[in-house]
Protein backbone atom coordinates (compact mmCIF):
# COMPACT_ATOMS: atom_id res chain seq x y z
CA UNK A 1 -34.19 23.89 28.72
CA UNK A 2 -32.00 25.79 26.29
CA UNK A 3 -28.93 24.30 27.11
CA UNK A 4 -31.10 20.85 26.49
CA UNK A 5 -31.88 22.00 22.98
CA UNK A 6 -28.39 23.14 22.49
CA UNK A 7 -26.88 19.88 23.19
CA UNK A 8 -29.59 17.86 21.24
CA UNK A 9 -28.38 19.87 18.16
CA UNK A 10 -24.72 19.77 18.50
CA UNK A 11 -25.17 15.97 19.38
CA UNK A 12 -27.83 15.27 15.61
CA UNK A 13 -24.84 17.24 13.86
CA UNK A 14 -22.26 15.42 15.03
CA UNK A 15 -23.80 12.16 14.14
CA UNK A 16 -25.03 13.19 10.94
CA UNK A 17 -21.89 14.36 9.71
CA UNK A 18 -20.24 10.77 11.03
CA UNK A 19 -22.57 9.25 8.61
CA UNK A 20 -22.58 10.98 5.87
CA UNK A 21 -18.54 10.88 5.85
CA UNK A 22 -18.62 7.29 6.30
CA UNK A 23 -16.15 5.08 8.90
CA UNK A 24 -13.61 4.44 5.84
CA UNK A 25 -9.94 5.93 6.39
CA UNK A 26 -9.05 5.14 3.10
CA UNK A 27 -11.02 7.36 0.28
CA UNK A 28 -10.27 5.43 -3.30
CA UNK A 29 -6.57 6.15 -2.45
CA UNK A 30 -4.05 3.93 -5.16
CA UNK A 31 -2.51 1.39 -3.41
CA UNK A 32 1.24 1.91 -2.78
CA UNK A 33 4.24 -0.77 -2.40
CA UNK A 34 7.47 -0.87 -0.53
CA UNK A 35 10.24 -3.28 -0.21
CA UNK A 36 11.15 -5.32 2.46
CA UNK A 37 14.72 -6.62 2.06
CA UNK A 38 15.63 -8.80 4.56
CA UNK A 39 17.80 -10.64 2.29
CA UNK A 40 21.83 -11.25 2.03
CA UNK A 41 21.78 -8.75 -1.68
CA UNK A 42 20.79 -5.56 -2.33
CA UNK A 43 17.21 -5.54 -4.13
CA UNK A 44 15.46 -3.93 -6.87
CA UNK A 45 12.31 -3.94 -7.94
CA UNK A 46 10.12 -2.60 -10.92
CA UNK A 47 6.38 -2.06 -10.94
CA UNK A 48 4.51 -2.13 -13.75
CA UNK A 49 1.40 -0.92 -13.54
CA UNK A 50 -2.13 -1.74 -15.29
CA UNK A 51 -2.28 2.02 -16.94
CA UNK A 52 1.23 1.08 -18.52
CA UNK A 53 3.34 2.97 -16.20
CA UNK A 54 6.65 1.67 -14.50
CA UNK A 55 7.52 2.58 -10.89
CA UNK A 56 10.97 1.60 -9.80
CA UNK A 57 12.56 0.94 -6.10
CA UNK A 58 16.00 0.40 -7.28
CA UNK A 59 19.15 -0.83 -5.57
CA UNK A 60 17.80 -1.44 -1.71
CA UNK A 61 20.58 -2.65 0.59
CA UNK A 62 19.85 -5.62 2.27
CA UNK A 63 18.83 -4.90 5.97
CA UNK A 64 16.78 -1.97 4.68
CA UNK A 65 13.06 -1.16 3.84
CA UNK A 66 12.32 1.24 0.71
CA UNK A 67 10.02 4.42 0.68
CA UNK A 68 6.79 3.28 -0.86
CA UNK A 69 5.33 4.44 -4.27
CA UNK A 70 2.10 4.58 -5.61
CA UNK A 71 0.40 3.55 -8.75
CA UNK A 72 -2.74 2.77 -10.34
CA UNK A 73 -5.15 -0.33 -9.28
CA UNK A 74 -5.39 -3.23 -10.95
CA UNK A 75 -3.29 -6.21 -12.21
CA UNK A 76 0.37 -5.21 -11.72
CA UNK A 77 3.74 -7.02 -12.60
CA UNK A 78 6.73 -6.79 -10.36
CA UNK A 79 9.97 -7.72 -11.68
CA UNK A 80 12.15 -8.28 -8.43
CA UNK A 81 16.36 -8.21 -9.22
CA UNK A 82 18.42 -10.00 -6.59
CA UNK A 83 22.12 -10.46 -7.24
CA UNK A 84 20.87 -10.68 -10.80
CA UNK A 85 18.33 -13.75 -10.57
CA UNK A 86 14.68 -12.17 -11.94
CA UNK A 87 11.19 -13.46 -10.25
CA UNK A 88 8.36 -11.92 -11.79
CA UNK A 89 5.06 -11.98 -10.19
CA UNK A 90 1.78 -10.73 -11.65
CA UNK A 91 -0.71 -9.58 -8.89
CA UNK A 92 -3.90 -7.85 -8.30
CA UNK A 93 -3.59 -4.48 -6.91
CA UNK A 94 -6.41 -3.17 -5.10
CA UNK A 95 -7.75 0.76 -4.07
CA UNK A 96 -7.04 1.21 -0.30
CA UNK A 97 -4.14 -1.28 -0.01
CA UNK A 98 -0.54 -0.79 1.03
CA UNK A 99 1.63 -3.94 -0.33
CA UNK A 100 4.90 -4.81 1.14
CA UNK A 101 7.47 -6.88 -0.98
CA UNK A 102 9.59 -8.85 1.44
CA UNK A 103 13.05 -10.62 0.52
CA UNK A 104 13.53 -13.34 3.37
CA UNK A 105 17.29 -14.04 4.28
CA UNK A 106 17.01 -16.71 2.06
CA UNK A 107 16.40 -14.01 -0.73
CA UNK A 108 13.14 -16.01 -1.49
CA UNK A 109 10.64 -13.14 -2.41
CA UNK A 110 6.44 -12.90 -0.64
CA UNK A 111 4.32 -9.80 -1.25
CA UNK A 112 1.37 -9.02 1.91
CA UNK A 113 -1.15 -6.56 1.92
CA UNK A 114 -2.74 -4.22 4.28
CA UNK A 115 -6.11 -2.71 3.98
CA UNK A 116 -6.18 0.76 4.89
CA UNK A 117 -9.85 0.55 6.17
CA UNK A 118 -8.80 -1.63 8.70
């Protein structure tokens, strides 16, 4: 009967704990971007982010996909350089949300996100 007991506990514990820690994997994390450049030119792109800040991902060879940064939620501007044409884009940057900018071989420029809690 013991072992019963034993196993009834460890069992309540282990669920408790799953619900008080929630099923989230992402924990109010910023949401982070990376480029994608699949284009002909190399790319660069800065972020400018709702607290103010800038970010950069500068000069990213064509064929190649950046390291990603971080920065704070909310509405964020990215000014994307290719071969020296400008595209800026204003968009809303949520917690828990990895963004990738892509440059398609046409050097025509989408942005996709990826919710962590997914």
């Amino acid at each position: 009967m013991k072992p019963f007991k034993t196993l009834i506990t460890v069992l309540a514990t282990g669920l408790s704990l799953a619900v008080l820690t929630g099923c989230d994997k992402c924990d109010d994390e910023n949401p982070s971007a990376r480029v994608i450049n699949r284009g002909t030119k190399e790319a660069s792109v800065q972020i400018k982010t709702s607290n103010g800040n800038t970010e950069n991902l500068n000069n990213v060879p064509a064929g190649t996909t950046s390291a990603a940064r971080q920065y704070a939620a909310g509405a964020v501007t990215f000014t994307i350089t290719v071969d020296k044409a400008e595209v800026v884009k204003t968009v809303q940057m949520d917690q828990c949300h990895e963004y990738d900018i892509t440059i398609a071989p046409d050097n025509s420029i989408t942005t996709d996100s990826r919710d962590l809690n997914d």
